[in-house]
Protein backbone atom coordinates (compact mmCIF):
# COMPACT_ATOMS: atom_id res chain seq x y z
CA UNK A 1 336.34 47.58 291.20
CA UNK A 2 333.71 49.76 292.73
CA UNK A 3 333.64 53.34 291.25
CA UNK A 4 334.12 54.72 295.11
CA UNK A 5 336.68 54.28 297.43
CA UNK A 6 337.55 54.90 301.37
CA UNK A 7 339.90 57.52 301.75
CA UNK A 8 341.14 60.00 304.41
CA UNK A 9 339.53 63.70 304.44
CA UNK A 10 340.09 66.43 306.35
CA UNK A 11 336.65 67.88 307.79
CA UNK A 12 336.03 71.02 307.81
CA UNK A 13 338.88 71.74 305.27
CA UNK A 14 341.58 72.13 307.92
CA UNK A 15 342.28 71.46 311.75
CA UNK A 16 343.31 69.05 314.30
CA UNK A 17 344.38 65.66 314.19
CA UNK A 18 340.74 64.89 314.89
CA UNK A 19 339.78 66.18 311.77
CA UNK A 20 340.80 63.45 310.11
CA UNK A 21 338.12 61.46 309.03
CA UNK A 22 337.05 59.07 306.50
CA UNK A 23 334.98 58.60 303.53
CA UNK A 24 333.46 57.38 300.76
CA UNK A 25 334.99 59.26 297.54
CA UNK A 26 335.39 58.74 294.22
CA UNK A 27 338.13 55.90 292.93
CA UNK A 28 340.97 58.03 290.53
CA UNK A 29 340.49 57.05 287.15
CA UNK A 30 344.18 57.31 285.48
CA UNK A 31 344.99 59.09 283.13
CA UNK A 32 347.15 58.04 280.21
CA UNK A 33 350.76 57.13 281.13
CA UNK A 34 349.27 57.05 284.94
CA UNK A 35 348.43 53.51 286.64
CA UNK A 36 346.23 52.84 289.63
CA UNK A 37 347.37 51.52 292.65
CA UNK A 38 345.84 49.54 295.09
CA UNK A 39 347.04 50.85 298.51
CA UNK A 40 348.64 48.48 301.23
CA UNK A 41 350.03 51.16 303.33
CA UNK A 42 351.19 54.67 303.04
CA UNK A 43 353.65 56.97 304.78
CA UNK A 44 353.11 59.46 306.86
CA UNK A 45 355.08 62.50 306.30
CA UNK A 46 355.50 66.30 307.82
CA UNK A 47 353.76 67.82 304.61
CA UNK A 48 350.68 65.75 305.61
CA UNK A 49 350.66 67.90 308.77
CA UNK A 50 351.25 70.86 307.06
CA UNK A 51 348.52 70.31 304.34
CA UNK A 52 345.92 69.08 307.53
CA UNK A 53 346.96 72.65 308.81
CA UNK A 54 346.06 74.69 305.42
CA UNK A 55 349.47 75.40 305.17
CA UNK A 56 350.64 73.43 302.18
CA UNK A 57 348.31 73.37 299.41
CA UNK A 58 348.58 70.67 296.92
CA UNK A 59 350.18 71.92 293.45
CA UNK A 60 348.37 72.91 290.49
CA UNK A 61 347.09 68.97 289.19
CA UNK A 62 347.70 67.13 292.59
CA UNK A 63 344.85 64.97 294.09
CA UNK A 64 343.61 67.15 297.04
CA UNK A 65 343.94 64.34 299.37
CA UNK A 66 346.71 63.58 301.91
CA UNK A 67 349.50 61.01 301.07
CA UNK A 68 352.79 61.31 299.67
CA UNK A 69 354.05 57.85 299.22
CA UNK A 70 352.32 54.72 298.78
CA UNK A 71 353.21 50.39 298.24
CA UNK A 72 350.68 48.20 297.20
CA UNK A 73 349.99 46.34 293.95
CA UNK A 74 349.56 47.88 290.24
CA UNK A 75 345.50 47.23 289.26
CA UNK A 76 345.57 49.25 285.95
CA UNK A 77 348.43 48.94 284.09
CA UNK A 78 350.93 51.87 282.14
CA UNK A 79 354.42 52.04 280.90
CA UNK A 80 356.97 49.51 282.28
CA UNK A 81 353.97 48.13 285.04
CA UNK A 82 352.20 45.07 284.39
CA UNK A 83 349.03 44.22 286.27
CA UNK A 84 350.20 42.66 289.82
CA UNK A 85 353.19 44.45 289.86
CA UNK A 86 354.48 45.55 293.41
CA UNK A 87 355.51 48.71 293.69
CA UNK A 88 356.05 51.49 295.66
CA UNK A 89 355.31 55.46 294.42
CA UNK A 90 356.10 58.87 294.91
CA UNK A 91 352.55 61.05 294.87
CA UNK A 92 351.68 64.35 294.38
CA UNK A 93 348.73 63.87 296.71
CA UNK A 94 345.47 61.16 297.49
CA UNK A 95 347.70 58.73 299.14
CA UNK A 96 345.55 58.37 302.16
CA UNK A 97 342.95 55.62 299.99
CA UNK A 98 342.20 52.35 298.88
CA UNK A 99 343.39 53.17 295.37
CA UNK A 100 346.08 56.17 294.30
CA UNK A 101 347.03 56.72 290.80
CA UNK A 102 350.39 58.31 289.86
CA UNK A 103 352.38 58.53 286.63
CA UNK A 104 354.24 55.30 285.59
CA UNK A 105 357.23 56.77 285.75
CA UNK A 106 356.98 58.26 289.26
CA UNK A 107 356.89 54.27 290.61
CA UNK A 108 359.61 51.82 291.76
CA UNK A 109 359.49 47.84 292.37
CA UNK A 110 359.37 46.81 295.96
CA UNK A 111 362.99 46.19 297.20
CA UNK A 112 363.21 42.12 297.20
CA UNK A 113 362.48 41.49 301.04
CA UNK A 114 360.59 44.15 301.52
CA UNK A 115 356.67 44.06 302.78
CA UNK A 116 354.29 47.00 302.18
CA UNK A 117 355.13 48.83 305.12
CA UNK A 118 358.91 48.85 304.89
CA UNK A 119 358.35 49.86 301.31
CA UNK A 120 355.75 52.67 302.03
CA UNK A 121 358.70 54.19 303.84
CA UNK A 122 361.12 54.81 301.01
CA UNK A 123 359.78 57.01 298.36
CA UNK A 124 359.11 60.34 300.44
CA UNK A 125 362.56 60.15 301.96
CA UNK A 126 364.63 58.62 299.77
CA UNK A 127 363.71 61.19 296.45
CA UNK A 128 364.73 63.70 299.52
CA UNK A 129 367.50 62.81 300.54
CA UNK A 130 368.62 61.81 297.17
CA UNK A 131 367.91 65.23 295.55
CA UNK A 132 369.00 67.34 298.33
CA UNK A 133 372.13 65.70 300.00
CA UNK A 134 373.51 64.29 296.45
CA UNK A 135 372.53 66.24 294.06
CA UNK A 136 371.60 69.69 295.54
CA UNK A 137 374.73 69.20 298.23
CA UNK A 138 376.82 66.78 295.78
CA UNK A 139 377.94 64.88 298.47
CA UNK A 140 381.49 62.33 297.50
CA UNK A 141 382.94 59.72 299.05
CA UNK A 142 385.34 60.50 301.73
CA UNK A 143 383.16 63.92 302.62
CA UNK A 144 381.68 64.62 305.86
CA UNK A 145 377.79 64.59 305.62
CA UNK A 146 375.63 66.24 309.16
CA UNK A 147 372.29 65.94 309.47
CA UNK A 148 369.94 67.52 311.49
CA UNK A 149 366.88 65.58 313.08
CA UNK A 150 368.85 62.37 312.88
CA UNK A 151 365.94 60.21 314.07
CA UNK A 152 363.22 61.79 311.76
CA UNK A 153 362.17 59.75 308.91
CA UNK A 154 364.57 61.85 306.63
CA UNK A 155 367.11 61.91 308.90
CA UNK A 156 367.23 57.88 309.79
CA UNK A 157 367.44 57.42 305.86
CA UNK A 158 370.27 60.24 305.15
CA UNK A 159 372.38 58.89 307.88
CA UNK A 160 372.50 55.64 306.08
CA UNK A 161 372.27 56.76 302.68
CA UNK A 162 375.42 59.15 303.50
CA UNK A 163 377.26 56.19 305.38
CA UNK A 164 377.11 53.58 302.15
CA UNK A 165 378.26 56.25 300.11
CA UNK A 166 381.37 55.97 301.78
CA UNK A 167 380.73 59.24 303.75
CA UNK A 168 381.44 60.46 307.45
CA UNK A 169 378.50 61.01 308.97
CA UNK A 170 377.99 63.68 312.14
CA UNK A 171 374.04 63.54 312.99
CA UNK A 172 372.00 65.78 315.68
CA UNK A 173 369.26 65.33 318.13
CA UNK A 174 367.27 66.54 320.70
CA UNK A 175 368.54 64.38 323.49
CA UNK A 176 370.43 61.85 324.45
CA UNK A 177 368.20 58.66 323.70
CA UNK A 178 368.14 60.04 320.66
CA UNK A 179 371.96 60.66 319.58
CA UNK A 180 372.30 57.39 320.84
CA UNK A 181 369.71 55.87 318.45
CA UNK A 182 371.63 57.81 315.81
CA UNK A 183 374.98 55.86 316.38
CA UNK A 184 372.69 52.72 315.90
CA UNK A 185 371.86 53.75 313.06
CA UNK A 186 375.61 54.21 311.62
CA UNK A 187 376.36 57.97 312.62
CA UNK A 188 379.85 58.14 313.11
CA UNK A 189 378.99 61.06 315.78
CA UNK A 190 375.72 61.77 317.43
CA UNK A 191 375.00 65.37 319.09
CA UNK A 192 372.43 66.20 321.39
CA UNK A 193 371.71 69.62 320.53
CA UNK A 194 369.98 70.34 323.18
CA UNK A 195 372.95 69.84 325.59
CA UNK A 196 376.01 69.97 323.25
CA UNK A 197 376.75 72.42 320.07
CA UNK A 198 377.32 71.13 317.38
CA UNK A 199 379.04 72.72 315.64
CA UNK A 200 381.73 73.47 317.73
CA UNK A 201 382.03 69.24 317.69
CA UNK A 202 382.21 69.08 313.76
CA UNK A 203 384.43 71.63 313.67
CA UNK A 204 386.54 69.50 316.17
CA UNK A 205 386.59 66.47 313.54
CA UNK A 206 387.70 68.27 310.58
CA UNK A 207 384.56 70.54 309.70
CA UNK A 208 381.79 69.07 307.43
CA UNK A 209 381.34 69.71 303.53
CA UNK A 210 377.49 69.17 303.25
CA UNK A 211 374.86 70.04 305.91
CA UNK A 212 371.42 68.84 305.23
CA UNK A 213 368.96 71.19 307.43
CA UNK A 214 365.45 71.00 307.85
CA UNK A 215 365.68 73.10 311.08
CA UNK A 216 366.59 76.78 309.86
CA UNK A 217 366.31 79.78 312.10
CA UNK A 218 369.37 79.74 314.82
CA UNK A 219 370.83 76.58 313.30
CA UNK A 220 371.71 78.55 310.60
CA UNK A 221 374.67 80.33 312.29
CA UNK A 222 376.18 77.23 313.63
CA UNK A 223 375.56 75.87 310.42
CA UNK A 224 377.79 78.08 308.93
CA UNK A 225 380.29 78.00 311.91
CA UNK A 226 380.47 74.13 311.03
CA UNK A 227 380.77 74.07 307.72
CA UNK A 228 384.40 73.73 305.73
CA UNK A 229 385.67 75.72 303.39
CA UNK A 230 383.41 75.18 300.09
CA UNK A 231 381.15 73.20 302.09
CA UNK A 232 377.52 73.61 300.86
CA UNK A 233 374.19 73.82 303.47
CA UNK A 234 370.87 72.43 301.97
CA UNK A 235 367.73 73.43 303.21
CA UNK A 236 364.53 71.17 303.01
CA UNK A 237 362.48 72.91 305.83
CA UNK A 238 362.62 75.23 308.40
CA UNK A 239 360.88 73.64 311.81
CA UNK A 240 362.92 76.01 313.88
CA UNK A 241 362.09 79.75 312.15
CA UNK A 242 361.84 80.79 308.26
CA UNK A 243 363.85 83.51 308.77
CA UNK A 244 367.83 84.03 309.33
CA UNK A 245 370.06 86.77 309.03
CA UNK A 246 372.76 86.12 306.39
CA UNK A 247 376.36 86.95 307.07
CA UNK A 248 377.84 88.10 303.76
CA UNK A 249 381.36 88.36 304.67
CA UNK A 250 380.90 84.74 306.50
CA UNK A 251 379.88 83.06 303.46
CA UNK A 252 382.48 84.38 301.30
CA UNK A 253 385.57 83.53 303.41
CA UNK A 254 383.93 79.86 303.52
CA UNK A 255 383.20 80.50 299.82
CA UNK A 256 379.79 78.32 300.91
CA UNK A 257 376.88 77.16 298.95
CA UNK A 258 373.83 77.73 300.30
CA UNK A 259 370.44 76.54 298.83
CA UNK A 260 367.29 74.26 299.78
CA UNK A 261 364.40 72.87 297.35
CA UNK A 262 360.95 71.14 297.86
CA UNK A 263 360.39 67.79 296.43
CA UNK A 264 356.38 68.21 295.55
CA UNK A 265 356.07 70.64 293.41
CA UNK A 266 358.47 69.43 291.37
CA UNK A 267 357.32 69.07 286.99
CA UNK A 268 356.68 65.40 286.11
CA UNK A 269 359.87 64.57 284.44
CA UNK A 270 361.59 66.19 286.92
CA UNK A 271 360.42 63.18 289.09
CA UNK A 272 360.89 60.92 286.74
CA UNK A 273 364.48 61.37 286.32
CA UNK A 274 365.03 61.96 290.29
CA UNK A 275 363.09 58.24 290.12
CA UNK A 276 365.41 56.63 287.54
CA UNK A 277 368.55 58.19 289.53
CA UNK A 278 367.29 56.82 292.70
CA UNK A 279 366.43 53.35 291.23
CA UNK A 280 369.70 53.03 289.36
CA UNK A 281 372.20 54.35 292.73
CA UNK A 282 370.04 53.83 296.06
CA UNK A 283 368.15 50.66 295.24
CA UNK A 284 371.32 48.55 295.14
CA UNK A 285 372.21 49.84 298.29
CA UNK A 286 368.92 48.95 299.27
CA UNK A 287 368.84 45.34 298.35
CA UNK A 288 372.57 45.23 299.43
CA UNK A 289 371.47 45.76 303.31
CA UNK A 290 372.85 48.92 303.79
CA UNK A 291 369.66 51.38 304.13
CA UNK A 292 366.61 49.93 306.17
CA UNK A 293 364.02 52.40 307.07
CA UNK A 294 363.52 52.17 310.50
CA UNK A 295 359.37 52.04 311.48
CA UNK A 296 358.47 53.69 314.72
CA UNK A 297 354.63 53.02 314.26
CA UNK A 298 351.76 51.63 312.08
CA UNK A 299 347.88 52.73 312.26
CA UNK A 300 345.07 51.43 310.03
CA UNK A 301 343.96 53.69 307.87
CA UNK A 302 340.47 54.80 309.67
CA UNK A 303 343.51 56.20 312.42
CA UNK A 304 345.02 58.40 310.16
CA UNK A 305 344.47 61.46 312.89
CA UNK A 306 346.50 59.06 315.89
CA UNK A 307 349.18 58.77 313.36
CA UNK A 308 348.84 62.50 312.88
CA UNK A 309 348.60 63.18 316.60
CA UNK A 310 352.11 61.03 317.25
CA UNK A 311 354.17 62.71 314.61
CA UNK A 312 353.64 66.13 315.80
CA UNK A 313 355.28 64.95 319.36
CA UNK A 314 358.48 64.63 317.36
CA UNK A 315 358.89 61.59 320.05
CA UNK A 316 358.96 59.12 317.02
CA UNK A 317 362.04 57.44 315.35
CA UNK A 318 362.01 56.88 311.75
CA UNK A 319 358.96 56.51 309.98
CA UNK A 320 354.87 55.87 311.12
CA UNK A 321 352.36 54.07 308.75
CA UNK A 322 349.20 54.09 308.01
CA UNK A 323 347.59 50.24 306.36
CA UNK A 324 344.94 49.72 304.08
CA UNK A 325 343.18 46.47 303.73
C-alpha cells in the first residue's frame, strides 16, 4: 500500500459544498486494537454538513476528516477481523478516503446480500436509532413509536426498525409525496406536517409512548401534546430551533421523560457495546428482510460537495453515498 491516500478535505477549513475538495494525504496507520479499512463507499450524514460548516468539531482523538460510516474490506487485521473481511464501521471521523481505520470493535460484517453501498448505509443510523429509540426511549412491543423526518436516512431506518419490533409506527413529513413514501416504508400513519398536525392525529390513535425528534423548537409543544402518559421524547437534533420553552406542570401530569444524546462523542467502549447490542438484536432483523435502507443517491468520491449540495435540499429519501474505487 502506498503511504498516501485520496481523501476528501475541506479547503479553506470550512464553507460551501464547493469546498469540498480532494487530496493526497497521509494513509492512517492503526493503532493497536484498530484495523484499516479499505473504503468502497461511505455515507453521507447531517454531521458531515455540520463539520463542512465549522460547526461540529471532531472529538478529542477523531481523524479530522469527514465520514462517519464506512463498508469496504479489512487490509490490516485486529481483534475478531481477519484480512479480507467485509465489513462495515462506525467512525469517529476520516471516512471520506481510500483507507479509514477504526477500532475492531467499532466494526460489523456486511449483512449477507448486502453490497458496499447498502452496507455503508447502516452504521450511522442504525447505532442511532438503536441507542436513542431503544435504549434512550426503551421502546416495547405493542408501543406506539413517531418519528419525525420519516424519509431522512434516520427516519427511513427507525420506521422499520420500530415496525419489526412489533411496534405502531406514526411517522411525519414535509409533504405529501413524502408521508406517502413513509407508508411504503411500513408507517402505520404518515403526517404531512406541513398541512396536518400531528399531534392532534396521534393523539386520535391512542397517543404515542416514544417520540424520536430531531426537529426541536415548535415541535416540542406538540410533542408533548402527543405524547401518553409516561411516554418519553428523545432528542437527536434540533433542525427546527435549539431552544424551547419547557412546561413544568405539562410534563408532570404526563409524568414524561424527556432526554436526547449524540452518538460521536461517545467513549470507545461505549461504542463497542452499542455495536455488540446492535449486532446481536438489529442484524437478524436485517438478514431477516425486515430493515432495508432505502438509497436516494450515490456520487464518486471526487463529488463529495454534489452529495453535500443534495442533502442540504432535504429533497432526498433515505440515504446518499459517496464510492471509492
Amino acid at each position: 500500500m502506498s503511504k498516501t491516500m485520496t481523501a476528501i478535505v475541506i479547503e479553506g477549513g470550512k464553507g460551501p459544498p464547493e469546498a469540498l475538495k480532494t487530496a493526497q494525504i497521509d494513509r492512517p496507520v492503526p493503532a493497536a486494537g484498530q484495523i484499516l479499512i479499505k473504503v468502497h463507499a461511505a455515507g453521507v450524514n447531517r454531521p458531515d454538513l455540520l463539520q463542512r460548516l465549522g460547526g461540529y468539531p471532531p472529538p478529542p482523538g477523531a481523524p479530522a476528516g469527514l465520514g462517519l460510516e464506512v463498508a469496504g474490506e479489512v487490509v490490516v487485521a485486529a481483534g475478531r477481523w481477519k484480512v479480507g473481511d467485509r465489513v462495515c464501521a462506525l467512525l469517529g471521523g476520516g471516512g471520506y478516503a481510500e483507507y479509514a481505520a477504526c477500532d475492531a470493535r467499532h466494526a460489523l460484517p456486511i449483512p449477507k446480500g448486502y453490497d458496499y453501498v447498502q452496507a455503508a448505509a447502516l452504521p450511522e443510523t442504525v447505532f442511532t436509532v438503536y441507542a436513542n429509540v431503544f435504549e434512550h426511549g426503551a421502546l416495547k412491543r405493542g408501543e406506539t413509536l413517531m418519528t419525525h423526518g420519516a424519509t431522512s436516512g434516520i427516519g427511513t431506518i427507525a420506521i422499520q426498525m420500530g415496525k419489526a419490533a412489533g411496534a405502531t409506527v406514526i411517522a411525519t413529513a414535509r409533504g405529501a409525496g413524502k408521508a406517502a413514501t413513509a407508508l411504503d416504508l411500513g408507517a402505520d400513519i404518515a403526517v404531512d406536517a406541513k398541512a396536518q398536525d400531528f399531534a392532534e392525529i396521534a393523539r386520535a390513535h391512542g397517543g404515542c409512548d416514544v417520540i424520536l425528534d430531531m426537529v426541536g423548537g415548535d415541535y416540542f409543544a406538540k410533542d408533548l401534546h402527543a405524547l401518553k402518559t409516561g411516554g418519553r421524547i428523545v432528542f437527536i437534533a434540533s433542525q427546527g430551533g435549539s431552544e424551547v420553552t419547557l412546561p413544568i406542570v405539562g410534563v408532570m401530569l404526563k409524568r414524561a421523560v424527556i432526554t436526547g444524546s449524540t452518538l460521536r462523542p461517545r467513549a470507545a467502549d461505549e461504542k463497542a457495546r452499542l455495536a455488540g447490542e446492535v449486532e446481536r438484536v438489529v442484524w437478524p432483523w436485517i438478514e431477516a428482510g425486515l430493515i432495508s435502507p432505502r438509497i436516494d443517491a450515490t456520487y464518486p468520491l471526487a463529488q463529495a460537495g454534489k452529495a453535500h449540495a443534495q442533502l442540504e435540499t432535504g429533497a432526498h429519501v433515505g440515504k446518499i453515498i459517496l464510492t471509492v474505487q
